[in-house]
N, C-alpha and C. Protein backbone atom coordinates (compact mmCIF):
# COMPACT_ATOMS: atom_id res chain seq x y z
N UNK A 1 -7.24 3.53 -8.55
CA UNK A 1 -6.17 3.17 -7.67
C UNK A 1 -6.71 2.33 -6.53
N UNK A 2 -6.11 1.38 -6.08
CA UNK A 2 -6.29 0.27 -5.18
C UNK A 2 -5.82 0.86 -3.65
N UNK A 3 -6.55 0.73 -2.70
CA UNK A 3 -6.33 1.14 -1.53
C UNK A 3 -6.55 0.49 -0.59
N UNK A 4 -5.47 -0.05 0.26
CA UNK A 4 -5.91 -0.96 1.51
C UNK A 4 -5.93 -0.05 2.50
N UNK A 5 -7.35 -0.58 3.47
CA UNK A 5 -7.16 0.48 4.62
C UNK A 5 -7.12 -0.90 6.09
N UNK A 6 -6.22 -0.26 7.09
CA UNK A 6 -6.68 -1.34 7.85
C UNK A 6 -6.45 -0.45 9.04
N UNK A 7 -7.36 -0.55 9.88
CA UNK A 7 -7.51 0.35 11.22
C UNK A 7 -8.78 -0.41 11.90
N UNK A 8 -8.41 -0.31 13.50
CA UNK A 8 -9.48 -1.09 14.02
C UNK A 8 -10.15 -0.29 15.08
N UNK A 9 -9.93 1.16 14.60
CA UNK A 9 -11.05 2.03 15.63
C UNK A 9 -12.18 2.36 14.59
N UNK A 10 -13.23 1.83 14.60
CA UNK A 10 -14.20 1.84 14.23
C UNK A 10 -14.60 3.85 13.38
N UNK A 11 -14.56 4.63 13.52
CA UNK A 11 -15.23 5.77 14.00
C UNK A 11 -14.14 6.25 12.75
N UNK A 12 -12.33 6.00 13.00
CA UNK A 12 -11.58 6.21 12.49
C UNK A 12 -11.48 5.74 11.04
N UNK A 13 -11.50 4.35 10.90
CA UNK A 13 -11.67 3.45 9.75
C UNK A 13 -12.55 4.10 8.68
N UNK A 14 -14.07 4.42 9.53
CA UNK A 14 -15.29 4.84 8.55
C UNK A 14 -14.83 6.56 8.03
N UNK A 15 -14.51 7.19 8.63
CA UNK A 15 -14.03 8.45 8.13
C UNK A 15 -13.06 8.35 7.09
N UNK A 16 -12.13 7.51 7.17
CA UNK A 16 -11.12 7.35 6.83
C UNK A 16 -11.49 6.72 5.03
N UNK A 17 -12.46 5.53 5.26
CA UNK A 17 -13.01 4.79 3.78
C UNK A 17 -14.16 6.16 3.31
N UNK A 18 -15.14 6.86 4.18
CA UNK A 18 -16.01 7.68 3.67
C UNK A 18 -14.87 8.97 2.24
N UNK A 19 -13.91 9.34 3.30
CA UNK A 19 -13.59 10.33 2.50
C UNK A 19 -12.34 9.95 2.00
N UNK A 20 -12.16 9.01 1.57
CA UNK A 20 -11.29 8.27 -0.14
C UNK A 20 -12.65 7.61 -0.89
N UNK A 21 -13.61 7.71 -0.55
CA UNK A 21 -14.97 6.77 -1.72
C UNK A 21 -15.56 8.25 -2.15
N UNK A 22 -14.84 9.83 -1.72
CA UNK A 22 -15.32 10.58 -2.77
C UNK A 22 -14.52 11.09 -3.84
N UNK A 23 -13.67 10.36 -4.11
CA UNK A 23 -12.47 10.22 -5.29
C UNK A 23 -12.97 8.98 -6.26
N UNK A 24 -13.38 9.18 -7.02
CA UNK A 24 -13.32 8.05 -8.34
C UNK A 24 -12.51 7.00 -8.28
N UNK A 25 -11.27 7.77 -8.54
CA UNK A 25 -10.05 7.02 -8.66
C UNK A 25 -9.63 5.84 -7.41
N UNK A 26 -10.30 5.92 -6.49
CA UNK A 26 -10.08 4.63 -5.21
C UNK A 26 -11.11 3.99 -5.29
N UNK A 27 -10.28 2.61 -5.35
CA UNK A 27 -11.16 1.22 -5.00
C UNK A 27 -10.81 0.95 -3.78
N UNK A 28 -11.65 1.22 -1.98
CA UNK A 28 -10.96 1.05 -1.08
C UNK A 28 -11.46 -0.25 -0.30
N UNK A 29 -10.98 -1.20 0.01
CA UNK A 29 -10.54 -2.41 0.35
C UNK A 29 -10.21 -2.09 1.94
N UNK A 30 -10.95 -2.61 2.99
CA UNK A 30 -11.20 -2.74 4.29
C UNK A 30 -10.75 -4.14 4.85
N UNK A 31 -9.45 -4.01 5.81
CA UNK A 31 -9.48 -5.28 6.13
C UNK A 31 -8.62 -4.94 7.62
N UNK A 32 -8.39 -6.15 8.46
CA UNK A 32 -8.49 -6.41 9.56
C UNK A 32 -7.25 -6.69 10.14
N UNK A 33 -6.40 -6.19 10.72
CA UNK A 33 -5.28 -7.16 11.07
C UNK A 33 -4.01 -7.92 10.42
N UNK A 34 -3.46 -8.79 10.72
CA UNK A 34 -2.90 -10.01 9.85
C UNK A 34 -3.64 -10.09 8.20
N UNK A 35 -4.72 -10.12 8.26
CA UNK A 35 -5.74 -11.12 7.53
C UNK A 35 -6.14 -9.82 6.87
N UNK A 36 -5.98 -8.34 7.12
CA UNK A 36 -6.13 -7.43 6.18
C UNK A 36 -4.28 -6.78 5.09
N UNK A 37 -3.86 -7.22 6.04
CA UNK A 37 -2.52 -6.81 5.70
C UNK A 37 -2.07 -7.44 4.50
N UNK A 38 -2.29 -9.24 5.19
CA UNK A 38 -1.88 -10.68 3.89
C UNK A 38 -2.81 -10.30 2.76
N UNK A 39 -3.72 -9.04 2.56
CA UNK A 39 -4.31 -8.95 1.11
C UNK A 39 -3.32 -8.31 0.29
N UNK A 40 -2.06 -8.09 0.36
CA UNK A 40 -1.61 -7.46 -0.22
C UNK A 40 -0.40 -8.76 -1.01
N UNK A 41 -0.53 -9.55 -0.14
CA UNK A 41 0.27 -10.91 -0.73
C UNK A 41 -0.64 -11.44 -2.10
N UNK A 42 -1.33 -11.09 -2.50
CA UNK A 42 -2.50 -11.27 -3.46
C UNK A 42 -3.07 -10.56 -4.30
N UNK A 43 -3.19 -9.30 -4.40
CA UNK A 43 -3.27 -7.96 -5.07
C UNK A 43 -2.57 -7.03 -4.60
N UNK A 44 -2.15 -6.16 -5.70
CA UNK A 44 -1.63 -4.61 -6.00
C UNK A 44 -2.42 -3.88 -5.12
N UNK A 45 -1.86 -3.19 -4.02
CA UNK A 45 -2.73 -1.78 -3.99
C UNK A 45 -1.79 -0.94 -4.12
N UNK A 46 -1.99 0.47 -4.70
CA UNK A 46 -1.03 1.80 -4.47
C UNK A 46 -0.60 2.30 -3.57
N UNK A 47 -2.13 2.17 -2.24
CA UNK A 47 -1.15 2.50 -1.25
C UNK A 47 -1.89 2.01 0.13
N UNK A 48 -1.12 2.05 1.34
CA UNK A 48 -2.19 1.40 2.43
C UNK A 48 -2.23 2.92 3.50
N UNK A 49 -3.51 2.89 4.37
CA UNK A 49 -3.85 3.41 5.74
C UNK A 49 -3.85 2.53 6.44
N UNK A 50 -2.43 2.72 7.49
CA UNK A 50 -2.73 1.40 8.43
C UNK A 50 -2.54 2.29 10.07
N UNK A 51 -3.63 1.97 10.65
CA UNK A 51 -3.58 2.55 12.03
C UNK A 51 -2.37 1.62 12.60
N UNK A 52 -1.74 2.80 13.36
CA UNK A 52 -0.63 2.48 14.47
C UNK A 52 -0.38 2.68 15.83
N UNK A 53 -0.79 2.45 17.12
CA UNK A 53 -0.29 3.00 17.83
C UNK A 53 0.80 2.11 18.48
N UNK A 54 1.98 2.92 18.50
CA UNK A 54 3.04 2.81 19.25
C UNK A 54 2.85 2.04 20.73
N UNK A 55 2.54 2.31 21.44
CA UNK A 55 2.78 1.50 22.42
C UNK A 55 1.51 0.07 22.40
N UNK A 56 0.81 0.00 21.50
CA UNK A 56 0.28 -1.26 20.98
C UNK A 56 1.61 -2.07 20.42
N UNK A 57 2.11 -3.32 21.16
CA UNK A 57 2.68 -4.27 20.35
C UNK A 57 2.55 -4.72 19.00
N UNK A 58 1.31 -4.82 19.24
CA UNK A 58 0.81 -6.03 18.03
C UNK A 58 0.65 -5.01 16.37
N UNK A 59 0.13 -3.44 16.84
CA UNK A 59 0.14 -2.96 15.71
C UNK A 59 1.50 -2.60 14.97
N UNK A 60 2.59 -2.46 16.42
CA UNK A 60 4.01 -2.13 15.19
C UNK A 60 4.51 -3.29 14.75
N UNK A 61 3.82 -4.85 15.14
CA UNK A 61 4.13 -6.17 14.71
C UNK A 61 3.15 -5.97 13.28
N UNK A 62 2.45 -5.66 13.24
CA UNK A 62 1.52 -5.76 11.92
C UNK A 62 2.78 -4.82 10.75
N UNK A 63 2.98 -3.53 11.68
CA UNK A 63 3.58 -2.91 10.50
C UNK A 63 4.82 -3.20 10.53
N UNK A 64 5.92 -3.88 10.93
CA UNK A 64 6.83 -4.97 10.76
C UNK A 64 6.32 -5.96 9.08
N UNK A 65 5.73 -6.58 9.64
CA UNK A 65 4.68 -7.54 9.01
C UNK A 65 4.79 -7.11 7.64
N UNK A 66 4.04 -6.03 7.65
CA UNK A 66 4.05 -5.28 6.35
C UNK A 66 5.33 -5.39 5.35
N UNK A 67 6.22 -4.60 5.88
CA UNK A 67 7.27 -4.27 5.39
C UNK A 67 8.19 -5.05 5.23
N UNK A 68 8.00 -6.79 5.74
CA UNK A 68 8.62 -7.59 5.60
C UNK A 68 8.37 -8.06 4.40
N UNK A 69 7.39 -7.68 3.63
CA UNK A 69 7.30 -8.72 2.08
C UNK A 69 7.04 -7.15 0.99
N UNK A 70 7.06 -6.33 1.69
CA UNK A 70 6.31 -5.36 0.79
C UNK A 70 7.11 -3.73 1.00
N UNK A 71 7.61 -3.66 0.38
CA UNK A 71 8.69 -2.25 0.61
C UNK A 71 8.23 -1.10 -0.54
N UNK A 72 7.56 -1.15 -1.42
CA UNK A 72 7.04 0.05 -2.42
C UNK A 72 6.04 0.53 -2.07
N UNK A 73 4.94 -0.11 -2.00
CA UNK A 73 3.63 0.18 -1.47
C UNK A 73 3.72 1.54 -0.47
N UNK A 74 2.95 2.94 -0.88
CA UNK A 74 3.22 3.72 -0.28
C UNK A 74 2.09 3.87 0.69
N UNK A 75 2.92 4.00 2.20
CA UNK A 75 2.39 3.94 3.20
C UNK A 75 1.75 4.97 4.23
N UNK A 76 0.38 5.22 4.78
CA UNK A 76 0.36 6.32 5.46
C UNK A 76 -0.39 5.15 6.62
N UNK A 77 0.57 5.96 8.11
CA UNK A 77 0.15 5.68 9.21
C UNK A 77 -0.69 6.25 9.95
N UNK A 78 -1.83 5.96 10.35
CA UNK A 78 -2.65 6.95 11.10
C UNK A 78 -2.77 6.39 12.45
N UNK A 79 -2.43 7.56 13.04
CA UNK A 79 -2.02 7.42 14.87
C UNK A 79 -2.53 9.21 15.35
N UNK A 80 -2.41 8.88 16.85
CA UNK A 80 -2.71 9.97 17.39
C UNK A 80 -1.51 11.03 17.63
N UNK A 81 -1.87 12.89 17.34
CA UNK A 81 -1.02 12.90 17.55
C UNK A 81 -0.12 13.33 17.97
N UNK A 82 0.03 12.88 19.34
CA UNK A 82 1.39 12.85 20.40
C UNK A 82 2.15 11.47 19.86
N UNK A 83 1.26 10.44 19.14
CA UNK A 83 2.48 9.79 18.49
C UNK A 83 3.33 9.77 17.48
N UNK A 84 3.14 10.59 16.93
CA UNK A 84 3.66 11.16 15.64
C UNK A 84 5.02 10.99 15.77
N UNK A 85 5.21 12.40 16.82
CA UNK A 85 6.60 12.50 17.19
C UNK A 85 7.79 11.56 18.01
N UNK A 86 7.09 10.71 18.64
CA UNK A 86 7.41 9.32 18.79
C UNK A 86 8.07 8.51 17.79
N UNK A 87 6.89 8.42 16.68
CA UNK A 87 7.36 7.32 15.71
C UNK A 87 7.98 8.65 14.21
N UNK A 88 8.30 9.62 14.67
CA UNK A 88 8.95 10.02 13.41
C UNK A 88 10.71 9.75 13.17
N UNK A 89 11.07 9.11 14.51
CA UNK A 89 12.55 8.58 14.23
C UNK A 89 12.40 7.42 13.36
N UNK A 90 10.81 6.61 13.14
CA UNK A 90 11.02 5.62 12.09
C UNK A 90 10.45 5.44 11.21
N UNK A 91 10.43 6.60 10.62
CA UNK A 91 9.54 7.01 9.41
C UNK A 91 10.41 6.00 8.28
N UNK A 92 11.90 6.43 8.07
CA UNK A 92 12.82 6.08 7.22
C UNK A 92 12.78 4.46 7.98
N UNK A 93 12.59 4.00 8.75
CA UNK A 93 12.80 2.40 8.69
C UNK A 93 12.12 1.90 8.79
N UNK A 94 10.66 2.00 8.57
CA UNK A 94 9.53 1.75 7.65
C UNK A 94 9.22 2.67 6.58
N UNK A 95 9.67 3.69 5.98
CA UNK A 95 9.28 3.86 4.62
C UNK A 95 8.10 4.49 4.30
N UNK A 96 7.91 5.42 6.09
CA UNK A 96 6.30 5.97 6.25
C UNK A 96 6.25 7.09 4.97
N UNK A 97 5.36 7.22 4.40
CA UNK A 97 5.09 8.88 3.28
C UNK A 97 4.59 9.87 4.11
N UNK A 98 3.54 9.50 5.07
CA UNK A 98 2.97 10.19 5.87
C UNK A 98 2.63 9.61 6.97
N UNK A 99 2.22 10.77 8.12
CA UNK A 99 1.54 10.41 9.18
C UNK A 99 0.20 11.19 9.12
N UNK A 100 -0.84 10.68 9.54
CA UNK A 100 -2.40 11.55 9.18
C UNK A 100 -2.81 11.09 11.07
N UNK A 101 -2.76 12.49 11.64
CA UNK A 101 -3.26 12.14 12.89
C UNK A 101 -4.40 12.07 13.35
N UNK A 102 -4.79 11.35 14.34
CA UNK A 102 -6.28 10.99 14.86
C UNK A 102 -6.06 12.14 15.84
N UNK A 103 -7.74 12.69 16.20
CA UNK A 103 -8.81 12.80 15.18
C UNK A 103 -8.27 13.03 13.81
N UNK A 104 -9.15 12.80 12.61
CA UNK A 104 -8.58 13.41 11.70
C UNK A 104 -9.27 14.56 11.20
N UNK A 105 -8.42 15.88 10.77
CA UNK A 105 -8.87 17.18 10.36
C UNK A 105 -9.19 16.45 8.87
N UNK A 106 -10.75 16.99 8.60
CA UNK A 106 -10.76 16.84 7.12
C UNK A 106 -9.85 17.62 5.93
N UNK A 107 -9.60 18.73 6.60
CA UNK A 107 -8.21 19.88 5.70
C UNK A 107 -7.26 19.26 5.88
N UNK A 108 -6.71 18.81 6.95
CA UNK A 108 -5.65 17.80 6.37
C UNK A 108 -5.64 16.17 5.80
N UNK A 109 -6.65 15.50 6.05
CA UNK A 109 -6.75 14.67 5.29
C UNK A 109 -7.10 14.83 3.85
N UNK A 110 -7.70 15.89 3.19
CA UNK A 110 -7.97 16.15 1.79
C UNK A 110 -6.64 16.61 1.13
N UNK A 111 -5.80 17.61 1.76
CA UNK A 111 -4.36 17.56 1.32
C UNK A 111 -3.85 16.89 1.47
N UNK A 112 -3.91 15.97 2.00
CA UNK A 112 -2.82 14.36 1.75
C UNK A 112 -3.23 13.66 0.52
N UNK A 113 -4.45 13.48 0.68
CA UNK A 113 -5.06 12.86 -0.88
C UNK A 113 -4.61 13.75 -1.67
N UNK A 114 -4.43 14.77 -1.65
CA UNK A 114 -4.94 15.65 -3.23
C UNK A 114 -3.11 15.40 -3.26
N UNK A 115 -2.50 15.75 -2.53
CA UNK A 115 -0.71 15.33 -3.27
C UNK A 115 -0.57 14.30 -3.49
N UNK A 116 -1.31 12.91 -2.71
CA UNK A 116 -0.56 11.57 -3.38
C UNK A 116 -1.29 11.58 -4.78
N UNK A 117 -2.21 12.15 -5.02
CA UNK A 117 -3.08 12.13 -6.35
C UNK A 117 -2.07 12.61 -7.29
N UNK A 118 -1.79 14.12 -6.91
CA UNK A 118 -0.83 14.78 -7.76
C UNK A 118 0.29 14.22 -7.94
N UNK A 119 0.88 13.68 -6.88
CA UNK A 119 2.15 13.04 -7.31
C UNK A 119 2.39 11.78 -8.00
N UNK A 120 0.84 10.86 -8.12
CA UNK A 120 0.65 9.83 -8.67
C UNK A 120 0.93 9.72 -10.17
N UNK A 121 0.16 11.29 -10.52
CA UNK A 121 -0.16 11.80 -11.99
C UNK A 121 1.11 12.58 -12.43
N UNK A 122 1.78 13.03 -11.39
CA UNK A 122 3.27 13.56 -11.97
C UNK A 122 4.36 12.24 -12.79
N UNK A 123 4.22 11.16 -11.62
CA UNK A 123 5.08 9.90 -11.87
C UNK A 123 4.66 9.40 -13.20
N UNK A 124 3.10 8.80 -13.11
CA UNK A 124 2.73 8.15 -14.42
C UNK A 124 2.92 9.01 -15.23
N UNK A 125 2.73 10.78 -15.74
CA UNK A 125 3.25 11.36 -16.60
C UNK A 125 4.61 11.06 -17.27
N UNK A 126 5.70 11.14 -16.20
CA UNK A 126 6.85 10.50 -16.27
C UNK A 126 7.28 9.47 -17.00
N UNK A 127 6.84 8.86 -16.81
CA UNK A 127 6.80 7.08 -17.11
C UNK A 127 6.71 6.77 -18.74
N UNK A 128 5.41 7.52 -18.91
CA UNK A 128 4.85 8.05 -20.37
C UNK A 128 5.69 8.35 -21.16
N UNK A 129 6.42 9.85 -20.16
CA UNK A 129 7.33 10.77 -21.47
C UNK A 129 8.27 9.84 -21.66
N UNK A 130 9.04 8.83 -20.86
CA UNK A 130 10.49 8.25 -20.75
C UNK A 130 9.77 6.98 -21.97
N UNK A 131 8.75 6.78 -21.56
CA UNK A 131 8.26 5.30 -22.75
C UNK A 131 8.18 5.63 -23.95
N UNK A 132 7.90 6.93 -23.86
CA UNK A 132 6.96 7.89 -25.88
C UNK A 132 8.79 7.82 -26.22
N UNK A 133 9.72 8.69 -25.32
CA UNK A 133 11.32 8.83 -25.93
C UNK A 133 11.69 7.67 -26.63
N UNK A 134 11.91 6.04 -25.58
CA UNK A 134 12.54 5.45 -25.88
C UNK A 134 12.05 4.48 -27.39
N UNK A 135 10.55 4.55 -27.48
CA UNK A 135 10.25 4.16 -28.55
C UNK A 135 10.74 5.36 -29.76
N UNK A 136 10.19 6.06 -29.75
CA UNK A 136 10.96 7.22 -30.46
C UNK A 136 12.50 6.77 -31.25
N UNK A 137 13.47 6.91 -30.28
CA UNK A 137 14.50 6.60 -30.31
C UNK A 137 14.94 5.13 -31.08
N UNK A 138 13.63 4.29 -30.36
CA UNK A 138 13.75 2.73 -31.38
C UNK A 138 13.36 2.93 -33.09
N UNK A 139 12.87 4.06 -33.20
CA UNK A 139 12.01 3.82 -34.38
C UNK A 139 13.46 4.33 -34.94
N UNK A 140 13.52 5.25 -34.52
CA UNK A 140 15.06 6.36 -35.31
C UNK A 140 16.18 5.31 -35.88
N UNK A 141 16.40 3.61 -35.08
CA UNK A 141 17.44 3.33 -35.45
C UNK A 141 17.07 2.21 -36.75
């Protein structure tokens, strides 16, 4: 799975890429700003970490940004958190999945991974059974 991370507190970022590079399953992709965001105008990722803080302009312009070309891509915001509750009136108008607060608890950052994992593998299961039916069904006629 493809993972963009984009956060520009140093300390945050590296925790953040250290513990998704002990999952197999992530290829994680580090980028910057504008110029980390526009990687997504160019490749698939499954899902992004994009640091936010709220009363930073420029980062709820980035995540604007985002969501202006890109609405599936499932999103987790990482902010501090007294901002959480701030930005949870706009979870639904950006399309947040989660919020993962700074500092980050490694117990809760490993349960965030381990459900988008699970829920990754629930969906593509899904997908499977509905594809195995409908061929099924083609062969029958």
């Amino acid at each position: 799975m493809e993972v963009l991370l984009v956060e520009k507190d140093p300390l945050v970022r590296d925790l953040v890429k250290v513990g998704l590079q002990q999952f197999p399953e992530f290829t994680v992709t580090v980028g910057t700003g504008y110029a980390g965001i526009n990687e997504m105008r160019s490749r698939h990722f499954d899902c992004v970490f994009l640091g936010v803080e709220p009363t930073d302009p420029a980062t709820v312009k980035l995540l604007n940004h985002l969501r202006s070309f890109d609405t599936t891509t499932e999103l987790f915001v990482l902010t501090g958190a007294q901002n959480v509750r701030d930005m949870a009136v706009d979870k639904s108008k950006y399309q947040i999945h989660s919020f993962l607060q700074t500092p980050i608890e490694p117990k809760e950052f490993f349960g965030l991974l381990g459900r988008f994992l699970e829920r990754r593998t629930e969906r593509q299961g899904s997908t499977l059974r509905k594809g195995g039916r409908s061929r099924a069904e083609t062969a029958r006629r």
